[in-house]
C-alpha atoms as a PDB file:
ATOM      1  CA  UNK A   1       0.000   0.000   0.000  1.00  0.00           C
ATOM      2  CA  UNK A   2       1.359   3.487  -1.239  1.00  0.00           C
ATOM      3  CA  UNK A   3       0.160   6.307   0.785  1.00  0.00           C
ATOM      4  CA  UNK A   4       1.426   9.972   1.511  1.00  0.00           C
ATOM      5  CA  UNK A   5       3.949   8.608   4.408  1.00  0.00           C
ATOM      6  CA  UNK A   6       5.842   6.680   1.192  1.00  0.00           C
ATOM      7  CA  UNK A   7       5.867   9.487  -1.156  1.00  0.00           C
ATOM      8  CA  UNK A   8       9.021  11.165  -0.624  1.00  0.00           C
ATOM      9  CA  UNK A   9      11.044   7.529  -0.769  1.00  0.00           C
ATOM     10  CA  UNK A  10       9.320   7.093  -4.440  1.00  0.00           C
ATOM     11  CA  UNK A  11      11.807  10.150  -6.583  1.00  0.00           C
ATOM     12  CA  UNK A  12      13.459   7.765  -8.865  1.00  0.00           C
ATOM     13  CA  UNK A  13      12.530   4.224  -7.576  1.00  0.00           C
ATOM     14  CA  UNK A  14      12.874   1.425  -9.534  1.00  0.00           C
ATOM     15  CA  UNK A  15       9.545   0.149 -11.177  1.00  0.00           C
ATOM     16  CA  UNK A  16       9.002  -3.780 -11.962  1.00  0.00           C
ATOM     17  CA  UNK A  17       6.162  -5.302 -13.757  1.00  0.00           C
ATOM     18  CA  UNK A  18       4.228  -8.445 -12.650  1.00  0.00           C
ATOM     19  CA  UNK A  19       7.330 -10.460 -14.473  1.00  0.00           C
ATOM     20  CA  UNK A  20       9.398  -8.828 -12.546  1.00  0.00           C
ATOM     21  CA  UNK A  21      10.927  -7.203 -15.289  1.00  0.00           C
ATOM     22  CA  UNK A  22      12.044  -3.658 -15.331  1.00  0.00           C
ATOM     23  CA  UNK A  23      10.052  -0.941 -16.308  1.00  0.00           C
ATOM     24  CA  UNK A  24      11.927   2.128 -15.539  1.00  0.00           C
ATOM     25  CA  UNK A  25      12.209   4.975 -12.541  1.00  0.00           C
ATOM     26  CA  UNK A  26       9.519   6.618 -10.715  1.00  0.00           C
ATOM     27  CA  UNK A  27       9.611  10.491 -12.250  1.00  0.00           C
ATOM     28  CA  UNK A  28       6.089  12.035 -10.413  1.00  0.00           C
ATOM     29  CA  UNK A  29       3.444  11.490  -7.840  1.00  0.00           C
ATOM     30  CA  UNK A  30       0.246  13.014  -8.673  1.00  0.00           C
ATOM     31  CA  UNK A  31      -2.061  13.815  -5.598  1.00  0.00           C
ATOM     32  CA  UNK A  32      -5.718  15.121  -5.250  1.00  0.00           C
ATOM     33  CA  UNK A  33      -5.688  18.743  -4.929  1.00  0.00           C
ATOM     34  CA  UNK A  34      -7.929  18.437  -1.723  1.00  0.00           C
ATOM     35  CA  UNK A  35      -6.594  15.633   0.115  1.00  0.00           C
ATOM     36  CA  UNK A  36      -3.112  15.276  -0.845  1.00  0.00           C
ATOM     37  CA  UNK A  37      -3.951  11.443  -1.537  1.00  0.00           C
ATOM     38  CA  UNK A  38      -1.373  10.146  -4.354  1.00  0.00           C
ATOM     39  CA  UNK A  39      -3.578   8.779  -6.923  1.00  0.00           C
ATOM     40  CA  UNK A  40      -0.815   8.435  -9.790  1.00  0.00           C
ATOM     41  CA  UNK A  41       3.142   8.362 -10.642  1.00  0.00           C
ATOM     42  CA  UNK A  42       4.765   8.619 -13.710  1.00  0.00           C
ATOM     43  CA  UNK A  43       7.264   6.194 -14.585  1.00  0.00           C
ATOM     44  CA  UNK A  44      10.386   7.465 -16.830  1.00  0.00           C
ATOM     45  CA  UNK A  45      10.776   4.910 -19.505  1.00  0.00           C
ATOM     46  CA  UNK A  46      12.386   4.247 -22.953  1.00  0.00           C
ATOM     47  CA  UNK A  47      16.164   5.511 -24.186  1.00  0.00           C
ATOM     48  CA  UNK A  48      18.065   7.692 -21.522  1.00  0.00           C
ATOM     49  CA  UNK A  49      14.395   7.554 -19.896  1.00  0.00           C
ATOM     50  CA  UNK A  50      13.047  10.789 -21.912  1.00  0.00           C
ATOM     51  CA  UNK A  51       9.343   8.847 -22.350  1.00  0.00           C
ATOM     52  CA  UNK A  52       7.319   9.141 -19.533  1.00  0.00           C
ATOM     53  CA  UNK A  53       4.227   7.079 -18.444  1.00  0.00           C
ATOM     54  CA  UNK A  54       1.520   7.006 -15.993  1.00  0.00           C
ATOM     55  CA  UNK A  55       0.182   4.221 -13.743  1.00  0.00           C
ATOM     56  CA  UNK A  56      -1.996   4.122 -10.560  1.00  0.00           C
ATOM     57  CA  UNK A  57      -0.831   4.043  -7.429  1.00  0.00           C
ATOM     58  CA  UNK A  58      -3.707   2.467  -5.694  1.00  0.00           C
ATOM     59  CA  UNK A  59      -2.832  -1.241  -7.525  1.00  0.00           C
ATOM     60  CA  UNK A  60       1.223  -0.757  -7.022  1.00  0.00           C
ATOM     61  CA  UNK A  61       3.194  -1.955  -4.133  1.00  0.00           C
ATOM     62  CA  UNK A  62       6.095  -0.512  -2.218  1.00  0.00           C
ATOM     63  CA  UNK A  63       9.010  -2.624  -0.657  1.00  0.00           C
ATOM     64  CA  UNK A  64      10.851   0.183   0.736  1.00  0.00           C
ATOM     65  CA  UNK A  65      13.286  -0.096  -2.736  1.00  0.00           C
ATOM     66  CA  UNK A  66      10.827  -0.218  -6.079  1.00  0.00           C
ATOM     67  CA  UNK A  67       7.549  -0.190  -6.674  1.00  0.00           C
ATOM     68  CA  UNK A  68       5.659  -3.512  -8.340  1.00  0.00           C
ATOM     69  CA  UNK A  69       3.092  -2.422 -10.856  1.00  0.00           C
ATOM     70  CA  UNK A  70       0.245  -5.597 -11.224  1.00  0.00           C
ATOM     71  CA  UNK A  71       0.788  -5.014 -15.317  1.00  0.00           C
ATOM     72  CA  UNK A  72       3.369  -6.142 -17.998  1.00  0.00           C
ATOM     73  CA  UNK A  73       6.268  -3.941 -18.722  1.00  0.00           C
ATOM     74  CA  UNK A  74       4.432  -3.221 -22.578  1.00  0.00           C
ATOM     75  CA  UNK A  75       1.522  -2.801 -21.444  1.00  0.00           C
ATOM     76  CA  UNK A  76       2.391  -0.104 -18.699  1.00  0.00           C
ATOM     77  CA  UNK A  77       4.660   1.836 -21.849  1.00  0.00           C
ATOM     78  CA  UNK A  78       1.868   1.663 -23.968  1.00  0.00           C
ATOM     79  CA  UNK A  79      -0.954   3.986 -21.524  1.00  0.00           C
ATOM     80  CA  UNK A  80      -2.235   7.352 -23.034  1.00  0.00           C
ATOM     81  CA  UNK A  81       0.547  10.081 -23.190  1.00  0.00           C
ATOM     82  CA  UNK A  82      -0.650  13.295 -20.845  1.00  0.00           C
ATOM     83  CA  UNK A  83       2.168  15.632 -20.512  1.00  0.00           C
ATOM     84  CA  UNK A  84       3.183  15.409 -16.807  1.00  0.00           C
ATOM     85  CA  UNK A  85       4.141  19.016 -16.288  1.00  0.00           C
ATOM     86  CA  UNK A  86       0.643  19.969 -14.582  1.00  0.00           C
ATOM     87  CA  UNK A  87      -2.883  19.395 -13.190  1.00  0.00           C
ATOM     88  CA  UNK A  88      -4.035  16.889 -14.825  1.00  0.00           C
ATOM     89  CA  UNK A  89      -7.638  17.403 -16.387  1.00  0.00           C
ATOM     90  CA  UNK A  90     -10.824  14.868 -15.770  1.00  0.00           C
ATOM     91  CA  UNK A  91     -10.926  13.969 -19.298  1.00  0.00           C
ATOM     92  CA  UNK A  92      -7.058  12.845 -19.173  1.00  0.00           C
ATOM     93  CA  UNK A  93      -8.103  10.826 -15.782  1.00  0.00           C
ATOM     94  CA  UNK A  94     -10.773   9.741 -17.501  1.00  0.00           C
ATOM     95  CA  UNK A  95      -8.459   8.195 -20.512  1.00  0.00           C
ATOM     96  CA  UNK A  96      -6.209   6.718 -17.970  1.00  0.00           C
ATOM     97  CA  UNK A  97      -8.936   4.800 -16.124  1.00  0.00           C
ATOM     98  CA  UNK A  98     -10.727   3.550 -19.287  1.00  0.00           C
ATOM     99  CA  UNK A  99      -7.045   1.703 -20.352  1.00  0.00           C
ATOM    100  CA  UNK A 100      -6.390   0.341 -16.519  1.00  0.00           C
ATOM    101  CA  UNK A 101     -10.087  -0.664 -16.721  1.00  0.00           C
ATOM    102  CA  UNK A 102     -10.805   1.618 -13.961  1.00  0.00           C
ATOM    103  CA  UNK A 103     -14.392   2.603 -13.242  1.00  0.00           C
ATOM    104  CA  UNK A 104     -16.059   5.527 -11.747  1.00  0.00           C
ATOM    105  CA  UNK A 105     -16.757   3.313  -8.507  1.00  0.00           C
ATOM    106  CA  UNK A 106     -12.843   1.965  -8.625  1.00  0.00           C
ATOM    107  CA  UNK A 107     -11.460   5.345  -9.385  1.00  0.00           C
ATOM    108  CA  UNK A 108      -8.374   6.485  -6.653  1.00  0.00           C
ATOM    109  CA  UNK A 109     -10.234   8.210  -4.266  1.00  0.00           C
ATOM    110  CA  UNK A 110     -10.715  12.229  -4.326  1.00  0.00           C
ATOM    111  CA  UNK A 111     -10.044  11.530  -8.230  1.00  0.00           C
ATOM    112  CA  UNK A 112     -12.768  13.542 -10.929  1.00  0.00           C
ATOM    113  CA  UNK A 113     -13.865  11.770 -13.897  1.00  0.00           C
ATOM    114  CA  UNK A 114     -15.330  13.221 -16.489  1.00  0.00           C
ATOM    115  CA  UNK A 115     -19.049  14.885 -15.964  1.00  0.00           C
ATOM    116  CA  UNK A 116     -17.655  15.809 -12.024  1.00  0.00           C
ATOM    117  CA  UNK A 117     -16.324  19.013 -10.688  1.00  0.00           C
ATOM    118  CA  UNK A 118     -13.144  19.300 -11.611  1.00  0.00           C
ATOM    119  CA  UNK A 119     -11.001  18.727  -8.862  1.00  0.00           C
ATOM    120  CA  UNK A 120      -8.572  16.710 -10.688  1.00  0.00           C
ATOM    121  CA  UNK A 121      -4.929  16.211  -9.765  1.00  0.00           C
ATOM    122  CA  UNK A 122      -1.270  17.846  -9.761  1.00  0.00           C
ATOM    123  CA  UNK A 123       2.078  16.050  -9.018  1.00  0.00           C
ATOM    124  CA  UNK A 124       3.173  16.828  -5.617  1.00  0.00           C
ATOM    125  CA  UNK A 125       4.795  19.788  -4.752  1.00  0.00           C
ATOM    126  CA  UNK A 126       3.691  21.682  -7.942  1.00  0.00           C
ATOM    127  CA  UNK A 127       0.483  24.616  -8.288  1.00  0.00           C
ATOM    128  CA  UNK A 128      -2.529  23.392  -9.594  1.00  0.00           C
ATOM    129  CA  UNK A 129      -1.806  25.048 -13.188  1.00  0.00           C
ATOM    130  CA  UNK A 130      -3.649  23.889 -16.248  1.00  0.00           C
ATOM    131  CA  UNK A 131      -2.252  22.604 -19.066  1.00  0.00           C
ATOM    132  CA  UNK A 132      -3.603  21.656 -22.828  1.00  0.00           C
ATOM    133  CA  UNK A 133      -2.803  18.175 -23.812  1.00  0.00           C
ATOM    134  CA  UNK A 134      -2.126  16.810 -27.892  1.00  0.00           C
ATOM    135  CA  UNK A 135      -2.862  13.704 -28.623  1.00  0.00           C
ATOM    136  CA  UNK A 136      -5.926  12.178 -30.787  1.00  0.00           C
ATOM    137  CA  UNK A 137      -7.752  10.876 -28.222  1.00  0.00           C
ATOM    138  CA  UNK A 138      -7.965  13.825 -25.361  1.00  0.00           C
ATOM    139  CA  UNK A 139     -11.232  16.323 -25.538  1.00  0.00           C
ATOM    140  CA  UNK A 140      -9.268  19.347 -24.631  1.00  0.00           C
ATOM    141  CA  UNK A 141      -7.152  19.418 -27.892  1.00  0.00           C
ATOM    142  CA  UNK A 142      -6.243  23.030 -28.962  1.00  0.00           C
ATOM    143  CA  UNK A 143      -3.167  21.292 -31.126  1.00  0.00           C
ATOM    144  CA  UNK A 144      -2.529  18.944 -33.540  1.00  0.00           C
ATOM    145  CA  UNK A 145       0.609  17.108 -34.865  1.00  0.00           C
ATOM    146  CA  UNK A 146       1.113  17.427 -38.136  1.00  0.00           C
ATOM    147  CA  UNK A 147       3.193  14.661 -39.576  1.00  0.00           C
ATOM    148  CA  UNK A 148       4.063  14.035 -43.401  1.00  0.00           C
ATOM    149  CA  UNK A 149       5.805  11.003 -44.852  1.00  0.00           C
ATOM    150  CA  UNK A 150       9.962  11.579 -46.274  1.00  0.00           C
ATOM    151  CA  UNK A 151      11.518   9.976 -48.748  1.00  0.00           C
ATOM    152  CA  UNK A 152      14.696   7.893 -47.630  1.00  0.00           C
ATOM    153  CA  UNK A 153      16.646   6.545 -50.350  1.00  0.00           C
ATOM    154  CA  UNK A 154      19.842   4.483 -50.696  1.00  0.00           C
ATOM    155  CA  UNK A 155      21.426   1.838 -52.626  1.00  0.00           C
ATOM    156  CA  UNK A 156      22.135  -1.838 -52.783  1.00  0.00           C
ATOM    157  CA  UNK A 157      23.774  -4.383 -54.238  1.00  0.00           C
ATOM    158  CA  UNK A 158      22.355  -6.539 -56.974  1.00  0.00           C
ATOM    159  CA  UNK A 159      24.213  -8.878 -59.603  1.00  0.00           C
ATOM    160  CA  UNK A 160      23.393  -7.552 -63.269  1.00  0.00           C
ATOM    161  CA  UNK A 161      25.497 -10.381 -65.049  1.00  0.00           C
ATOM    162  CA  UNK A 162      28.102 -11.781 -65.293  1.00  0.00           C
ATOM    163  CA  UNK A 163      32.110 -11.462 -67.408  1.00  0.00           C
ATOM    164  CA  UNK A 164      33.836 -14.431 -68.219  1.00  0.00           C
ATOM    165  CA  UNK A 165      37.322 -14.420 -69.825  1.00  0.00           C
ATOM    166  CA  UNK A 166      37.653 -17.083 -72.288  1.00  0.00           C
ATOM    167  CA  UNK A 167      40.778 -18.581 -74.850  1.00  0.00           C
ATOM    168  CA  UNK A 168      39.997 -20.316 -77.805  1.00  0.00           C
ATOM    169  CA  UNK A 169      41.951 -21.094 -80.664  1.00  0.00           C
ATOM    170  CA  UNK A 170      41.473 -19.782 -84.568  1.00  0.00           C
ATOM    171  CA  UNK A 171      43.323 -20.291 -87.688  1.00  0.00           C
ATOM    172  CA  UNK A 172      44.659 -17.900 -89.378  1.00  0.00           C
ATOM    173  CA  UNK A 173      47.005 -18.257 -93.454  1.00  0.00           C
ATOM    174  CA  UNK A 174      50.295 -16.172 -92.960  1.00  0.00           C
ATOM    175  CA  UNK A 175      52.604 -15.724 -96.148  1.00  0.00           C
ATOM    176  CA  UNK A 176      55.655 -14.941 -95.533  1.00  0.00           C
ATOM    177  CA  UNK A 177      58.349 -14.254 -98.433  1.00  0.00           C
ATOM    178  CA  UNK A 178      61.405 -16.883 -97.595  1.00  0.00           C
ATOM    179  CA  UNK A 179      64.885 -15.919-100.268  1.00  0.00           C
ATOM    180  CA  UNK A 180      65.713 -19.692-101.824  1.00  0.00           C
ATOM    181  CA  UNK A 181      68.756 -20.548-104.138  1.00  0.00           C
ATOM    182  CA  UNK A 182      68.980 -22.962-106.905  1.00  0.00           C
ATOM    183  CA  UNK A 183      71.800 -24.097-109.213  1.00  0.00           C
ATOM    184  CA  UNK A 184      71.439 -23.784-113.235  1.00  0.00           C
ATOM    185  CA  UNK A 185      73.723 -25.318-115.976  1.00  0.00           C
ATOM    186  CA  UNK A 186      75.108 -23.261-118.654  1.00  0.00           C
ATOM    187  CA  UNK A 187      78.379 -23.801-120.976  1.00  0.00           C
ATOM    188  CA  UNK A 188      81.123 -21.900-120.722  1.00  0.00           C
ATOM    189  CA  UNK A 189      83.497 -21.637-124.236  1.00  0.00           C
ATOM    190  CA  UNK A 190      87.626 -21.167-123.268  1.00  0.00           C
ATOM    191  CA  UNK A 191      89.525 -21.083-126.654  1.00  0.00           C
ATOM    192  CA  UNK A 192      92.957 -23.057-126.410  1.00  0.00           C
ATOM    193  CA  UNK A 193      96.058 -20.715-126.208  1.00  0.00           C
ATOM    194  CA  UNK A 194      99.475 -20.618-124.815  1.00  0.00           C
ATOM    195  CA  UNK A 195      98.440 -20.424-121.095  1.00  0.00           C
ATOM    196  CA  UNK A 196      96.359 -23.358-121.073  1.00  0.00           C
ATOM    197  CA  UNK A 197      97.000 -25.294-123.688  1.00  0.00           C
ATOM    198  CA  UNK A 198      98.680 -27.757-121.522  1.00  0.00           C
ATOM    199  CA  UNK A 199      95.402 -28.695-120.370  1.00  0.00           C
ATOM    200  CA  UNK A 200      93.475 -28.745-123.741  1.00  0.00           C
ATOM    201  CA  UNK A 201      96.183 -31.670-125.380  1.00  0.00           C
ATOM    202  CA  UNK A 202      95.471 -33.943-122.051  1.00  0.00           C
ATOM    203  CA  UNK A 203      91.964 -34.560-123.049  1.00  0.00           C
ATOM    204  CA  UNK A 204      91.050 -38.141-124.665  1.00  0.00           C
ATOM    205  CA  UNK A 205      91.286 -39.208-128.121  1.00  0.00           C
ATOM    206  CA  UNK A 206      88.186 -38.025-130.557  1.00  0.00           C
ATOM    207  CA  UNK A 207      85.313 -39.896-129.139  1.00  0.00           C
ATOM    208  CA  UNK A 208      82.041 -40.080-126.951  1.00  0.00           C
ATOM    209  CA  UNK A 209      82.387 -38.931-123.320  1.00  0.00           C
ATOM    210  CA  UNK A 210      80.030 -37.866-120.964  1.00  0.00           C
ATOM    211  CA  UNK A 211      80.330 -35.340-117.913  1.00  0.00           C
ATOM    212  CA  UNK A 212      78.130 -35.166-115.340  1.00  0.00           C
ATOM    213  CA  UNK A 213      76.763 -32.654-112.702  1.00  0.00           C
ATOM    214  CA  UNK A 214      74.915 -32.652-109.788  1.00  0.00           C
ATOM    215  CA  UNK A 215      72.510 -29.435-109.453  1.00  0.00           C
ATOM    216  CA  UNK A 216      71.310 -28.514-105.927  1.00  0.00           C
ATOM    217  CA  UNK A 217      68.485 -25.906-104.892  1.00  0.00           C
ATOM    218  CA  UNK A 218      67.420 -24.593-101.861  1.00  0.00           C
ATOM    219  CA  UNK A 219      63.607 -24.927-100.587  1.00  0.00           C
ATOM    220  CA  UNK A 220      61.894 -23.922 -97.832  1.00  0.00           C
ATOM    221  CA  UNK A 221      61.161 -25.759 -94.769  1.00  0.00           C
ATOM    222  CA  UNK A 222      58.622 -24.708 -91.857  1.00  0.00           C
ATOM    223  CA  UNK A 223      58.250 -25.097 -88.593  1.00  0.00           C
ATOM    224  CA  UNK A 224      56.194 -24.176 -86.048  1.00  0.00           C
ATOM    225  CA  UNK A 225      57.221 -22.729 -82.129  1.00  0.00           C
ATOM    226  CA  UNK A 226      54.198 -21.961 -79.044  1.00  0.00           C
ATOM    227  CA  UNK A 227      55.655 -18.575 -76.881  1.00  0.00           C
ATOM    228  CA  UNK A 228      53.814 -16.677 -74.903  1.00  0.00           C
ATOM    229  CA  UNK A 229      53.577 -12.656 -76.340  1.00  0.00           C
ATOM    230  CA  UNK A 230      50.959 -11.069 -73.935  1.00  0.00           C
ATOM    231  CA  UNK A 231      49.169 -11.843 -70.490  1.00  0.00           C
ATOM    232  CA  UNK A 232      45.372 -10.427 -70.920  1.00  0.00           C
ATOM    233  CA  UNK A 233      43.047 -10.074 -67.364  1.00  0.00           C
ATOM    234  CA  UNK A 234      39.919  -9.096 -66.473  1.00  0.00           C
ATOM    235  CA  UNK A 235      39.708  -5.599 -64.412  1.00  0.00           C
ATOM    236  CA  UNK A 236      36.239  -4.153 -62.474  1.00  0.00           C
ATOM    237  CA  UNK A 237      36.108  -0.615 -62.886  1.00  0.00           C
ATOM    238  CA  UNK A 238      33.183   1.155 -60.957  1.00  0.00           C
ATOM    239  CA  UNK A 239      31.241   3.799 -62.464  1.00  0.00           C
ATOM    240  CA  UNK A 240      28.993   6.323 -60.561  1.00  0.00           C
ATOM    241  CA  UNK A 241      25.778   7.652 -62.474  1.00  0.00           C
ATOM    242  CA  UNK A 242      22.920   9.720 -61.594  1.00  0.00           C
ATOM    243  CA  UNK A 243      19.292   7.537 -61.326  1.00  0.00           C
ATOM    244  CA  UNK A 244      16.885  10.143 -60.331  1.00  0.00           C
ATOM    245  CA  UNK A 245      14.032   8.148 -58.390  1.00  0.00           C
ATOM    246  CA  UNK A 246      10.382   9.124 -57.460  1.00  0.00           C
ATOM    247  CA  UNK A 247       7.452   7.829 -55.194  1.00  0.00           C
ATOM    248  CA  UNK A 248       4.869   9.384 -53.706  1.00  0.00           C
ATOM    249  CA  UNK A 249       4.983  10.432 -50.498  1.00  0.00           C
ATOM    250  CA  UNK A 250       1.557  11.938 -48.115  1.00  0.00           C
ATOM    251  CA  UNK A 251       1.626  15.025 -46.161  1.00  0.00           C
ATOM    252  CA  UNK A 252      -0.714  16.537 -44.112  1.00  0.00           C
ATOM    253  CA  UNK A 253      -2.470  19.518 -44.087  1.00  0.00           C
ATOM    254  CA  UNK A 254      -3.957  21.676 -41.483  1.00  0.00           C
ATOM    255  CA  UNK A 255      -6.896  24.201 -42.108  1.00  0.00           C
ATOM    256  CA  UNK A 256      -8.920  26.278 -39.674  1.00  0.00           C
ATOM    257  CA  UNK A 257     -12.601  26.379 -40.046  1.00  0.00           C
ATOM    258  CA  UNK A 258     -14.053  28.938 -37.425  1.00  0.00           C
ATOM    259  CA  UNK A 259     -17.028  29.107 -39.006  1.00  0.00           C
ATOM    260  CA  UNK A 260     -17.056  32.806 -40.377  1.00  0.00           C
ATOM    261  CA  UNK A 261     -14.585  32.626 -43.752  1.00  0.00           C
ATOM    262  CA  UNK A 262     -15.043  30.785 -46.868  1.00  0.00           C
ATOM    263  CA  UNK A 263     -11.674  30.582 -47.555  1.00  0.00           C
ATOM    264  CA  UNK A 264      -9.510  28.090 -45.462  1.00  0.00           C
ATOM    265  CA  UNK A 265      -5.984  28.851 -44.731  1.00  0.00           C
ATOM    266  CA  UNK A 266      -3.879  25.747 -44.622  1.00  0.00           C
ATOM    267  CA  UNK A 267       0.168  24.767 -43.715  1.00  0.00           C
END
């Protein structure tokens, strides 16, 4: 049982859920305005605990070092959103008891729902000033969020095909102009005289004789050698281009209607 003896032990308890799982730290404690009874404490939740939540402190228990909520840790994050930097107003109470499936008749005591004077409630130690809530489902709205979808665009990865370096073989005629010699025959004539005419009186008597001479020639002979002239690899270059990309994206608009103008200003 939390009453106003345990309220100044409560600044930045631990809270657990029914699992026993950490919710966060107590931030608030809301008491009625008449009676100083606490009827509600805010519990600082999410990253660097900037979120804040509210949950009754009638169905919470106090050890002396956390308080035990009777709900699961999601479902305690999840309760309405009411700025807790004032009073808070009967129709805010009201939203509060409808998701703890509170009713009028279990209601923390000296609370005001909706339809009652409103008494409501303020966090302890602060003046009963008012405050306007946003949020779609409070009845004292005098603000709305306006939200509007953005485009976020990157890149990835995907395989377009594919490069395969190949060798094959192809045959190809090449002429090339090889220099050949050859031998040929003809007579040469040397009348006898005094110089050599030793050699023309040692010949044989008048009569058949036959000389003969072996002619040679060159021709050409090929042959074929495998060496290596060039080394040929495959290289991945990457090239940046501009895609331009569209989609459509919603925004919203706000307008005024007050009734009095036809025409309807809007952001």
């Amino acid at each position: 049982m939390i009453d106003r003896t345990n309220i100044a032990n409560l600044s930045g308890a631990e809270v657990i859920d029914m699992n026993g799982k950490k919710v966060g730290k107590v931030g608030q404690v809301y008491v009625d305005e008449q009676d100083g009874t606490p009827n509600w404490l805010t519990v600082n939740t999410g990253l660097f605990g900037m979120s804040e939540t509210f949950v009754p402190i009638d169905r919470a228990t106090w050890d002396g070092e956390a308080v035990t909520v009777p709900y699961e840790k999601d479902f305690t994050k999840d309760a309405p959103r009411i700025d807790g930097d004032g009073r808070i107003s009967p129709a805010e109470e009201e939203q509060l008891y409808r998701y703890y499936g509170m009713s009028d008749s279990t209601a923390p005591t000296g609370t005001a729902p909706t339809g009652t004077a409103p008494t409501g409630t303020a966090p302890t130690g602060t003046a009963p000033t008012g405050h306007d809530a946003s949020g779609p489902d409070t009845d004292t709205d005098t603000t709305v969020t306006r939200s509007e979808e953005q485009l976020t665009v990157g890149t990835e990865q995907v395989e377009t095909g594919k490069a395969r370096l190949r060798k094959y073989v192809v045959t190809e005629e090449q002429n090339v102009t090889v220099p050949v010699a050859h031998e040929e025959v003809h007579l040469e004539r040397e009348p006898i005289s005094e110089q050599n005419a030793g050699r023309g009186t040692s010949g044989a008597d008048i009569g058949e004789e036959d000389v003969e001479v072996t002619l040679h020639a060159e021709r050409p002979v090929v042959d074929k050698e495998t060496v290596a002239v060039e080394q040929v690899r495959v290289d991945v270059e990457t090239v940046t281009d501009q895609e331009r990309v569209s989609e459509e994206v919603r925004k919203e608009r706000v307008e005024l209607d007050d009734g009095t103008s036809t025409e309807r200003p809007s952001t």
